[in-house]
C-alpha atoms as a PDB file:
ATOM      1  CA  UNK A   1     -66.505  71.942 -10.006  1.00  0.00           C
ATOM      2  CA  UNK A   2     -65.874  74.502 -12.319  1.00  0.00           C
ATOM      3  CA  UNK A   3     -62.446  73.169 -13.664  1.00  0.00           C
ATOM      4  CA  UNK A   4     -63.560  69.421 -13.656  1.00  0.00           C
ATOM      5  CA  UNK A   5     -66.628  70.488 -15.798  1.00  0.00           C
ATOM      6  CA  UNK A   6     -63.999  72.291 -18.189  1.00  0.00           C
ATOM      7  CA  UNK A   7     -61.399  69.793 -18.253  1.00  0.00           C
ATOM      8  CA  UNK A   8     -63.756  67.162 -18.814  1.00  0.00           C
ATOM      9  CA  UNK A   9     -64.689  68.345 -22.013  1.00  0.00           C
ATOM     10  CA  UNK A  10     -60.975  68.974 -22.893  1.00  0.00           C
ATOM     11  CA  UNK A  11     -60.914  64.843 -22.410  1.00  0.00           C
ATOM     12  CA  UNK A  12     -63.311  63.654 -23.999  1.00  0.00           C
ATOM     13  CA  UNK A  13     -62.636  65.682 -27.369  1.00  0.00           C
ATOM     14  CA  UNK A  14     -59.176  63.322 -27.899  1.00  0.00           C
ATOM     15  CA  UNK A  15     -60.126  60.593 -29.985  1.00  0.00           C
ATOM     16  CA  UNK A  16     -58.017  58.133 -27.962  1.00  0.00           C
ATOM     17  CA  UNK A  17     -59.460  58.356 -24.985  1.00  0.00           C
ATOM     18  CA  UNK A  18     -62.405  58.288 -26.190  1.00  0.00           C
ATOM     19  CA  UNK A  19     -62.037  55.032 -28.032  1.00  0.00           C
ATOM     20  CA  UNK A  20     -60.483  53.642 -24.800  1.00  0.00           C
ATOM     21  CA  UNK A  21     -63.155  54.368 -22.795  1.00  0.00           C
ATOM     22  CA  UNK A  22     -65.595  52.627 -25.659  1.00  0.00           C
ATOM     23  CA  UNK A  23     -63.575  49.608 -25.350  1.00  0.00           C
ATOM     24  CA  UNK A  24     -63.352  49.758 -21.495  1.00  0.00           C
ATOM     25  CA  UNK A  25     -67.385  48.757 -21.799  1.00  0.00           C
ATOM     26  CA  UNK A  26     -67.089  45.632 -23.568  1.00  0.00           C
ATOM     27  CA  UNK A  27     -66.004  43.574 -20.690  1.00  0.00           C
ATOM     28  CA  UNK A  28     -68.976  44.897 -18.414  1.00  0.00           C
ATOM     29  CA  UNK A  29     -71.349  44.027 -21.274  1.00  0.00           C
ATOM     30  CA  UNK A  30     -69.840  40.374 -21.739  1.00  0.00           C
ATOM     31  CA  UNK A  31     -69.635  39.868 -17.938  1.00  0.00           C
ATOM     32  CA  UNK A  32     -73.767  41.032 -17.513  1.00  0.00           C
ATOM     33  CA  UNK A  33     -73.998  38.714 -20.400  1.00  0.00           C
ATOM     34  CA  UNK A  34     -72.276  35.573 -17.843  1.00  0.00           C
ATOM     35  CA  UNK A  35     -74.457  37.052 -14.717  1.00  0.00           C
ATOM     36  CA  UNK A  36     -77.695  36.616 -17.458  1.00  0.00           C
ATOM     37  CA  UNK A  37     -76.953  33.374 -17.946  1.00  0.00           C
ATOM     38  CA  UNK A  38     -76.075  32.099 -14.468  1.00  0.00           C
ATOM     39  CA  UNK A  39     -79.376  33.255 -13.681  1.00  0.00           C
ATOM     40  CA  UNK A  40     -81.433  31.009 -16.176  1.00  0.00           C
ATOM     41  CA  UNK A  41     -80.718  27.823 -15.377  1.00  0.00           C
ATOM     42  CA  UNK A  42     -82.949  26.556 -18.238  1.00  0.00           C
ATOM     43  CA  UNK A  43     -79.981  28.064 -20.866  1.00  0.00           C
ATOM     44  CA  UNK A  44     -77.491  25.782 -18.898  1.00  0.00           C
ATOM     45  CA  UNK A  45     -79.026  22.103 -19.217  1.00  0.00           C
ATOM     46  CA  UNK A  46     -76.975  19.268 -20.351  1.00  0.00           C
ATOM     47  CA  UNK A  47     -73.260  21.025 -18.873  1.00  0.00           C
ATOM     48  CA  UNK A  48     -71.490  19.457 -16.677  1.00  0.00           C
ATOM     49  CA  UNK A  49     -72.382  19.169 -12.943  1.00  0.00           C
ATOM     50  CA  UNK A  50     -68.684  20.229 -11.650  1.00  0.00           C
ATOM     51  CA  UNK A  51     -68.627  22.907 -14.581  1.00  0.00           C
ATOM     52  CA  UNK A  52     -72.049  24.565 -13.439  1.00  0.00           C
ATOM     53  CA  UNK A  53     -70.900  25.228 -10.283  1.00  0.00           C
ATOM     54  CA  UNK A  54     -68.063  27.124 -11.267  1.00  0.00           C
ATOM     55  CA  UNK A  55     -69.685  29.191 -13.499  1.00  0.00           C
ATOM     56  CA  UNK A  56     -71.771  31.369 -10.647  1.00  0.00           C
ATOM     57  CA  UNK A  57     -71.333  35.043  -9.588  1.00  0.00           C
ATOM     58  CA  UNK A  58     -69.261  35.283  -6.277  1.00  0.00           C
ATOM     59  CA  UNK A  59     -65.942  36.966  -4.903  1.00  0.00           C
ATOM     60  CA  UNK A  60     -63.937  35.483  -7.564  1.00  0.00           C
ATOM     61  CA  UNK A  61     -65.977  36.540 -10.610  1.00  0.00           C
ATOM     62  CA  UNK A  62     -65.719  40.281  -9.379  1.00  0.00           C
ATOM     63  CA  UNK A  63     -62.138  40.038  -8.824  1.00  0.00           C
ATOM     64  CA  UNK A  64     -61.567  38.708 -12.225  1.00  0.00           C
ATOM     65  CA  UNK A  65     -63.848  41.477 -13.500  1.00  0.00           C
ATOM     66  CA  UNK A  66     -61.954  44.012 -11.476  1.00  0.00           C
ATOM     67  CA  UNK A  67     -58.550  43.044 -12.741  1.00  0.00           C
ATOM     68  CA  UNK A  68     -59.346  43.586 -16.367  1.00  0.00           C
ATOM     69  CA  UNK A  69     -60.795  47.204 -15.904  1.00  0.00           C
ATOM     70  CA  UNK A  70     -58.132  48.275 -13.872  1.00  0.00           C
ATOM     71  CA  UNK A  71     -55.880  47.399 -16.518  1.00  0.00           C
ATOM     72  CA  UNK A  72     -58.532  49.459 -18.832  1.00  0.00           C
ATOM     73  CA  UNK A  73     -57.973  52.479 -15.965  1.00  0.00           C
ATOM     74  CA  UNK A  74     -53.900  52.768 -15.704  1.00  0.00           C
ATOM     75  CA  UNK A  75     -54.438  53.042 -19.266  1.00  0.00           C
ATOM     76  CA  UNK A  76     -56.867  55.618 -19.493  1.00  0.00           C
ATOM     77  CA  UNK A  77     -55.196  57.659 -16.359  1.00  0.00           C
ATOM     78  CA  UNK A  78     -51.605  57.443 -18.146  1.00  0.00           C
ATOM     79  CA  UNK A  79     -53.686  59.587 -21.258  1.00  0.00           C
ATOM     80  CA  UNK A  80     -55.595  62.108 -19.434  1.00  0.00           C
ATOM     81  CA  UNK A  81     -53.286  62.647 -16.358  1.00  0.00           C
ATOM     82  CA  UNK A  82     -50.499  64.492 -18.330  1.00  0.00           C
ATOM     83  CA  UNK A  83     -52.899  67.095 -19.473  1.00  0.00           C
ATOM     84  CA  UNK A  84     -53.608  68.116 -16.172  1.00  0.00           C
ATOM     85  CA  UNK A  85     -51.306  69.735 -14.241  1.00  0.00           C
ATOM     86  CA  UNK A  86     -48.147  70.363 -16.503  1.00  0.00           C
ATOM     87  CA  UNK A  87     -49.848  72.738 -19.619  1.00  0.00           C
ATOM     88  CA  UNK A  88     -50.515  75.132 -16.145  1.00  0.00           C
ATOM     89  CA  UNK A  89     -46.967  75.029 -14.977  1.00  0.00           C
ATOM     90  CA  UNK A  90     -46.079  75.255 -18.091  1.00  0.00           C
ATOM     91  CA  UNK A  91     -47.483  78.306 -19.232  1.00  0.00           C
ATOM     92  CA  UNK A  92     -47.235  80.235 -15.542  1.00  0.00           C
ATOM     93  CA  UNK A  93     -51.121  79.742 -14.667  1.00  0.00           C
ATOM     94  CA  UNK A  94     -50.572  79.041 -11.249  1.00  0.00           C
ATOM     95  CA  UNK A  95     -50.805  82.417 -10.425  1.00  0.00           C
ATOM     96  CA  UNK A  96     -53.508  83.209 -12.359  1.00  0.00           C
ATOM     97  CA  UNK A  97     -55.652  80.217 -10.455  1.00  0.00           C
ATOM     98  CA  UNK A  98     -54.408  81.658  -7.005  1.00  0.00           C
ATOM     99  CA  UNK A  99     -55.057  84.737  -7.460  1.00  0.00           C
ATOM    100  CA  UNK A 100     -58.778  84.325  -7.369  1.00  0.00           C
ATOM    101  CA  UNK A 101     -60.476  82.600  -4.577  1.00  0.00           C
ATOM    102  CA  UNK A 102     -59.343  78.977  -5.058  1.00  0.00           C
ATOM    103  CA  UNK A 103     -56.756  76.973  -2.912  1.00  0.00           C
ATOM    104  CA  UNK A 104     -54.137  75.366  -3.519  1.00  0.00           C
ATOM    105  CA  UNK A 105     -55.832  71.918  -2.116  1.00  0.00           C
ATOM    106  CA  UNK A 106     -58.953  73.127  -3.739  1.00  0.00           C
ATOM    107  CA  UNK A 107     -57.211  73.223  -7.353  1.00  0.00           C
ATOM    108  CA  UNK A 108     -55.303  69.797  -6.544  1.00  0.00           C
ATOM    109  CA  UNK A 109     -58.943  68.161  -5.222  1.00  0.00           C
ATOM    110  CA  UNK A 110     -60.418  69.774  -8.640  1.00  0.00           C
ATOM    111  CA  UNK A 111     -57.830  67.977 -10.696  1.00  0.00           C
ATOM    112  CA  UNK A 112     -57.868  65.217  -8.787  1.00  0.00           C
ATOM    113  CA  UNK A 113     -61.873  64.807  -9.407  1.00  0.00           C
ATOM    114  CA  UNK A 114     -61.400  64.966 -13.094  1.00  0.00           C
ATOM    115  CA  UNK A 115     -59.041  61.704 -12.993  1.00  0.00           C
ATOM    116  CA  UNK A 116     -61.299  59.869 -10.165  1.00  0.00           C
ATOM    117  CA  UNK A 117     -64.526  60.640 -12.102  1.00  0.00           C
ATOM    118  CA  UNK A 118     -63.486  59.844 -15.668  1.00  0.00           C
ATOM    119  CA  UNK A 119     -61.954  56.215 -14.260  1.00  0.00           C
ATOM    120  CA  UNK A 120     -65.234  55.944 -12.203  1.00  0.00           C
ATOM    121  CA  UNK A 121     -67.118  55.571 -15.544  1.00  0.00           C
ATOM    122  CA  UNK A 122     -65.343  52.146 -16.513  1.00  0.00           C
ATOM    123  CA  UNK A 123     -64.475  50.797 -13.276  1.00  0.00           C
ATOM    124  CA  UNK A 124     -66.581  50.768  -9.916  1.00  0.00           C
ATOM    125  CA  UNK A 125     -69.726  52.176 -11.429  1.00  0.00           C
ATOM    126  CA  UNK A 126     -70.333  49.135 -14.142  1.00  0.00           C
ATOM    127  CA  UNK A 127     -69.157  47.037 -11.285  1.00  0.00           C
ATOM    128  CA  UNK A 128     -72.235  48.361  -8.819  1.00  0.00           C
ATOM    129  CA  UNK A 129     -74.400  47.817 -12.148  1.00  0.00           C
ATOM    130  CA  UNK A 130     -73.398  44.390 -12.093  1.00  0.00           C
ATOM    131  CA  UNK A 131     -74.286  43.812  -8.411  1.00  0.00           C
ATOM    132  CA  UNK A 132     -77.452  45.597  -8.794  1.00  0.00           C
ATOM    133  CA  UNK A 133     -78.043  43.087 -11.935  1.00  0.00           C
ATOM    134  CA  UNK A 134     -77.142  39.912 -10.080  1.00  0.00           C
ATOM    135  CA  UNK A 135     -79.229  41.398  -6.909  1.00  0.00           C
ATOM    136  CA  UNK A 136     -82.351  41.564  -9.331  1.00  0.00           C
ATOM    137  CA  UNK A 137     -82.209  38.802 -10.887  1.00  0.00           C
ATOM    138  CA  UNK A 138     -81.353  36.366  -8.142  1.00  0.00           C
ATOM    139  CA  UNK A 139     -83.521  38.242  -5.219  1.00  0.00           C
ATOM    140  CA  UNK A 140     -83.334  39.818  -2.344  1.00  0.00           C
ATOM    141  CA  UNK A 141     -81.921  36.870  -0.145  1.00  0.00           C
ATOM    142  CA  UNK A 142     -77.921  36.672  -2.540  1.00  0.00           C
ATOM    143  CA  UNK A 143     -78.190  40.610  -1.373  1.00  0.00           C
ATOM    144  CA  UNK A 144     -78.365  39.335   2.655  1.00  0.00           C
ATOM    145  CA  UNK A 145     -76.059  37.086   1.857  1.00  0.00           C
ATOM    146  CA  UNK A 146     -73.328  38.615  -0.558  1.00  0.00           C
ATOM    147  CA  UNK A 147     -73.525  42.752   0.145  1.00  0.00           C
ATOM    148  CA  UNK A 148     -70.178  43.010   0.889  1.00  0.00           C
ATOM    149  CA  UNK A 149     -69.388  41.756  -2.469  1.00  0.00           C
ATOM    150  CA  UNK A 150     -70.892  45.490  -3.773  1.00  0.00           C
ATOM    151  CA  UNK A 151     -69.117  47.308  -0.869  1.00  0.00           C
ATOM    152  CA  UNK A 152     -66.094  45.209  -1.597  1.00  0.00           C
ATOM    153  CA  UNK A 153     -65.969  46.560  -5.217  1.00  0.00           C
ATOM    154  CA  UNK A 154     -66.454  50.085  -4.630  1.00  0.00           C
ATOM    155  CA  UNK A 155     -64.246  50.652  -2.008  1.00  0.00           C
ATOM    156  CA  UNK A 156     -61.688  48.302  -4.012  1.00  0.00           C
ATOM    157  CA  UNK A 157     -61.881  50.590  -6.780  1.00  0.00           C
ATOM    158  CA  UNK A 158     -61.927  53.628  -5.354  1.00  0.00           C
ATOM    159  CA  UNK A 159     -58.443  52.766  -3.763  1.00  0.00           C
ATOM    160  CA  UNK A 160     -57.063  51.931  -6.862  1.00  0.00           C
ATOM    161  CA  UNK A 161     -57.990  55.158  -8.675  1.00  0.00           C
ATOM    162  CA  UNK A 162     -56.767  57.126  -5.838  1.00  0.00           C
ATOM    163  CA  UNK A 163     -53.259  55.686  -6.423  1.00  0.00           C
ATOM    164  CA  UNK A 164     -53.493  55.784 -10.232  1.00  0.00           C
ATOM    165  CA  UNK A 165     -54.680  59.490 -10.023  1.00  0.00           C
ATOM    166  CA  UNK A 166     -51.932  60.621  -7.467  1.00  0.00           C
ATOM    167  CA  UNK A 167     -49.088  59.006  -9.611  1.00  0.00           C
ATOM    168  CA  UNK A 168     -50.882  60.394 -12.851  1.00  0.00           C
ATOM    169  CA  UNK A 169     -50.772  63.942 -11.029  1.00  0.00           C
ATOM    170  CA  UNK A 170     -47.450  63.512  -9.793  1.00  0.00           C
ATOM    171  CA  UNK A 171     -46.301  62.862 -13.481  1.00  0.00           C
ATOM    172  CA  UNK A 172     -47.962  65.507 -14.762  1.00  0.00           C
ATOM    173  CA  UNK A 173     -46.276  67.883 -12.310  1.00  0.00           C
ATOM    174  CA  UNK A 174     -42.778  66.811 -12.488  1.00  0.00           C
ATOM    175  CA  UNK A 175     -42.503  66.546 -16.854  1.00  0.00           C
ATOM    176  CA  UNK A 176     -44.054  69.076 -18.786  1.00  0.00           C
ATOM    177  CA  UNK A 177     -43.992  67.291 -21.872  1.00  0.00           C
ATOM    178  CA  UNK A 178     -47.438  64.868 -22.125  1.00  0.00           C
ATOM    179  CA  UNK A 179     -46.176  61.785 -24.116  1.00  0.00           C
ATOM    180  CA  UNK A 180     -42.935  61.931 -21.809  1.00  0.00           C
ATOM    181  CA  UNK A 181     -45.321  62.285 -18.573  1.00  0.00           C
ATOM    182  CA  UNK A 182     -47.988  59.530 -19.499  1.00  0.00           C
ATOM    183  CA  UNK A 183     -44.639  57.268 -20.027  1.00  0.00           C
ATOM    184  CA  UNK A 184     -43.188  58.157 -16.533  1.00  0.00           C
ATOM    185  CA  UNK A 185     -46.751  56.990 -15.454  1.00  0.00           C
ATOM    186  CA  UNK A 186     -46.881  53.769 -16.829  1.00  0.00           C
ATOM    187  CA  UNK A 187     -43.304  52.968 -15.989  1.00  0.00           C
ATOM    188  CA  UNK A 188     -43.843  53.453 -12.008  1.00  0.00           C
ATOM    189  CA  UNK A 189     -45.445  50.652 -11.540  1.00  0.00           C
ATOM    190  CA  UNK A 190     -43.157  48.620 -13.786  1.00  0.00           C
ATOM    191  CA  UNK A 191     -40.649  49.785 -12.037  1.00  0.00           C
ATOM    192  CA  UNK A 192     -41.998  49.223  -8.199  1.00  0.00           C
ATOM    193  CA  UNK A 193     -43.067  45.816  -9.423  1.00  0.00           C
ATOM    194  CA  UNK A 194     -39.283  44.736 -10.458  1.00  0.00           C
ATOM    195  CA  UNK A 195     -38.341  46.262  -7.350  1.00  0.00           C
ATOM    196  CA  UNK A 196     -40.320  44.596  -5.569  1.00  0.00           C
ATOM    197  CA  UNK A 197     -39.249  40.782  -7.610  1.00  0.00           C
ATOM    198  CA  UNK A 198     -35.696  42.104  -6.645  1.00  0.00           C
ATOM    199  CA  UNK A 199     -35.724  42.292  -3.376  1.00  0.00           C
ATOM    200  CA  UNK A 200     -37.659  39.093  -2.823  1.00  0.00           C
ATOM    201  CA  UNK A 201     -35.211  37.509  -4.996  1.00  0.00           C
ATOM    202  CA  UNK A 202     -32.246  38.731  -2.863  1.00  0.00           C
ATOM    203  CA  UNK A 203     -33.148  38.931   0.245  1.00  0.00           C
ATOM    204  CA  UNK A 204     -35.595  35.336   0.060  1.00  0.00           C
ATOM    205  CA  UNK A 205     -38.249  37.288   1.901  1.00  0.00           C
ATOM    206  CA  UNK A 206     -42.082  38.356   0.470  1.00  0.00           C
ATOM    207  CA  UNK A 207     -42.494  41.939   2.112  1.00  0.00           C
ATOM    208  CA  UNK A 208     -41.090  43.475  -1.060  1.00  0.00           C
ATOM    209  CA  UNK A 209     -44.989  42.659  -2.595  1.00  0.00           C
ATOM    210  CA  UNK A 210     -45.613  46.164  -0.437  1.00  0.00           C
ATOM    211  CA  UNK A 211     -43.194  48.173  -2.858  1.00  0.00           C
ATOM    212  CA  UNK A 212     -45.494  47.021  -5.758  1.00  0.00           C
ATOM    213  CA  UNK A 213     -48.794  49.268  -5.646  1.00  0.00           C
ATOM    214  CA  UNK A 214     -50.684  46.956  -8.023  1.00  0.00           C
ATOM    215  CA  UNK A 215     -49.596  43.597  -5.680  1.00  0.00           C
ATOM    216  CA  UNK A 216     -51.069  45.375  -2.630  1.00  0.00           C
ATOM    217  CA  UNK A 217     -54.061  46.705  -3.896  1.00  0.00           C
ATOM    218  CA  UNK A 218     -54.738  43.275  -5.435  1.00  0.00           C
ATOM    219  CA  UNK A 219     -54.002  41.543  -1.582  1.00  0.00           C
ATOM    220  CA  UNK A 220     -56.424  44.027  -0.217  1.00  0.00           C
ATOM    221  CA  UNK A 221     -59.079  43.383  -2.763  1.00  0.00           C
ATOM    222  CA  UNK A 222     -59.347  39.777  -1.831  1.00  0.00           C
ATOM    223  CA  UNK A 223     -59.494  40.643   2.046  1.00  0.00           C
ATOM    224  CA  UNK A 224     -62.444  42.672   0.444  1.00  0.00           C
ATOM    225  CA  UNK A 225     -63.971  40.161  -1.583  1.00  0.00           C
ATOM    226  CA  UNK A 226     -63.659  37.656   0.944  1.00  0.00           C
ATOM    227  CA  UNK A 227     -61.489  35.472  -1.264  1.00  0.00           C
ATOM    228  CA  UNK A 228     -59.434  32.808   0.663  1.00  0.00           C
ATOM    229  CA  UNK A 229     -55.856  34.592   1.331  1.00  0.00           C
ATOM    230  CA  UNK A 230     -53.417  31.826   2.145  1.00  0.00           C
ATOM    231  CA  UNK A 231     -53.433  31.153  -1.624  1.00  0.00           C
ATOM    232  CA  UNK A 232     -51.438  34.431  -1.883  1.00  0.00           C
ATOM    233  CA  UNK A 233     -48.135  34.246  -0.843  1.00  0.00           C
ATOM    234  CA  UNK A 234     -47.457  37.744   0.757  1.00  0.00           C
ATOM    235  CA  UNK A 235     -47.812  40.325   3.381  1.00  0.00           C
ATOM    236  CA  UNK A 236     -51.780  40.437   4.249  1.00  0.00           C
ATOM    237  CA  UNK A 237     -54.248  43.005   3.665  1.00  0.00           C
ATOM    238  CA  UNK A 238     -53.459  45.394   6.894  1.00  0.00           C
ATOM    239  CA  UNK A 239     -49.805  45.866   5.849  1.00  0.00           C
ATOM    240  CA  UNK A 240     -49.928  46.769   2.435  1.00  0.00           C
ATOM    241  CA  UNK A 241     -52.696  49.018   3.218  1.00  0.00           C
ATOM    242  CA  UNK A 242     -50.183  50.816   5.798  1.00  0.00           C
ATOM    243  CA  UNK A 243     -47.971  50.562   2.618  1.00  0.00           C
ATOM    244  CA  UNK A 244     -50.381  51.967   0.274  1.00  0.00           C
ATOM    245  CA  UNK A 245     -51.587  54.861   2.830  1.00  0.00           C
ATOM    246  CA  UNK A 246     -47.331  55.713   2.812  1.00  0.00           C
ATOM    247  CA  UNK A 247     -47.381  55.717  -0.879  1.00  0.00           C
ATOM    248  CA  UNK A 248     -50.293  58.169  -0.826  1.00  0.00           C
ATOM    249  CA  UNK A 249     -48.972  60.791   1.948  1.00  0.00           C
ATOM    250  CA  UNK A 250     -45.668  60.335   0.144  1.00  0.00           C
ATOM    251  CA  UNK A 251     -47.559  61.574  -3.191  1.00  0.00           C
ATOM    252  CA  UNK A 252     -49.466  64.427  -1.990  1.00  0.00           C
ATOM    253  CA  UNK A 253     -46.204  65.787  -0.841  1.00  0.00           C
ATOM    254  CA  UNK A 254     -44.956  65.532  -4.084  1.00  0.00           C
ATOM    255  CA  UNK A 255     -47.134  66.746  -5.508  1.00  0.00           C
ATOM    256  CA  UNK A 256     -47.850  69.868  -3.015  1.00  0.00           C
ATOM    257  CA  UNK A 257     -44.516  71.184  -3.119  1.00  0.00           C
ATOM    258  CA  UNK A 258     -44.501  71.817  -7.111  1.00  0.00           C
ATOM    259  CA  UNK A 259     -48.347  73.723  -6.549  1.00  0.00           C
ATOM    260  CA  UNK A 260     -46.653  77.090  -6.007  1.00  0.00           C
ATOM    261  CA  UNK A 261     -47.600  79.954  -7.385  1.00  0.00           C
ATOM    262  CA  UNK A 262     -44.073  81.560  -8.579  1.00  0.00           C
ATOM    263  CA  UNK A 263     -43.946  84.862 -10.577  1.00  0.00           C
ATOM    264  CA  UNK A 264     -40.425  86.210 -11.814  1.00  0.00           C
ATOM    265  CA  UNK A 265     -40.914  89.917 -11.699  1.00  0.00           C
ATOM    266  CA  UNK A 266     -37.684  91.490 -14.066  1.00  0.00           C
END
């Protein structure tokens, strides 16, 4: 924990993610705002029958929640993930870090902690605090009845950072330069996603959706939610997360083979 606790302060001195992570707190507050309010039926009279019961906390209002702050966390991981990896190849720490009693999976876990536990802040944690909200104000029976919704988030989340912080690491390994690496960030999944469209398009067939990281994790959260998933046209939740476990193995090896400690002796 020693180079999370260091590089965490590194983060949070830049202005911009700073200000990101401010903003990243505005939907949580608006969406407690909706769970309030679902909760007081008194503050709802005179609506419309048919509108009142679509206004109510279930699968779908945590998936809409979800989607917005994972938009908030590719965001935030494309800014902090260059910093992370490539100022140490860079400047020929590697050997400096191996040389004492750290690993080379210990130093990737370390700099994989700092990504996972930054993004926690703005995604699955306000997400449990909504759950726990919802739980207290409506009682202990919606619990019985809708834990999985809770489980459903964090797990959901916690799948999605692990992709965002692998590609984020990968970047920063591979291009030294940090505007250069959060770019090569961003554009992955731009690029997997047109893939993806491609070779639907040509081919007339749907199992390109597993090419595209965000399309998968998105099928998967709706197995999780327990959203209905013949309205998604697609491969179904066990596939792309065989997909998404190849995309991960696939990234670790990336991303091992550039932690070497090198030293040029003249």
């Amino acid at each position: 924990m020693v180079l999370p606790r260091y590089a965490w302060r590194r983060l949070y001195q830049q202005r911009l993610v700073l200000l990101l992570t401010v903003l990243a707190f505005v939907w949580p507050l608006l969406c407690a705002g909706f769970v309030y309010l679902t909760n007081h039926a008194e503050l709802l009279q005179g609506l419309d029958k048919e509108f009142l019961q679509f206004i109510k906390v279930d699968g779908r209002f945590f998936a809409i929640f979800m989607y917005v702050q994972a938009g908030f966390a590719v965001f935030l991981a494309a800014l902090a993930g260059p910093g992370l990896i490539a100022p140490d190849l860079a400047n020929n720490a590697l050997p400096l870090y191996f040389s004492r009693p750290v690993a080379r999976w210990s130093y990737a876990l370390a700099r994989l902690t700092v990504l996972v536990g930054m993004l926690s802040v703005v995604t699955w944690v306000p997400g449990l605090l909504l759950f726990g909200l919802q739980v207290g104000l409506a009682g202990g029976w919606w619990f019985l009845a809708n834990w999985t919704l809770g489980a459903g988030v964090v797990a959901g989340f916690l799948l999605w950072l692990l992709v965002l912080s692998l590609v984020a690491m990968a970047s920063s390994a591979y291009v030294k330069w940090r505007v250069v690496a959060g770019a090569v960030s961003l554009a992955v999944f731009f690029i997997l996603s047109g893939i993806s469209q491609m070779i639907n398009g040509v081919f007339r067939v749907t199992w390109g959706y597993v090419l595209d990281p965000a399309w998968a994790v998105n099928r998967v959260w709706w197995s999780l939610l327990g959203l209905d998933p013949d309205r998604i046209v697609g491969p179904g939740a066990g596939t792309c997360m065989w997909a998404l476990a190849g995309m991960i193995l696939l990234l670790i090896v990336v991303i091992e083979r550039k932690l070497r400690p090198v030293e040029v002796v003249r």
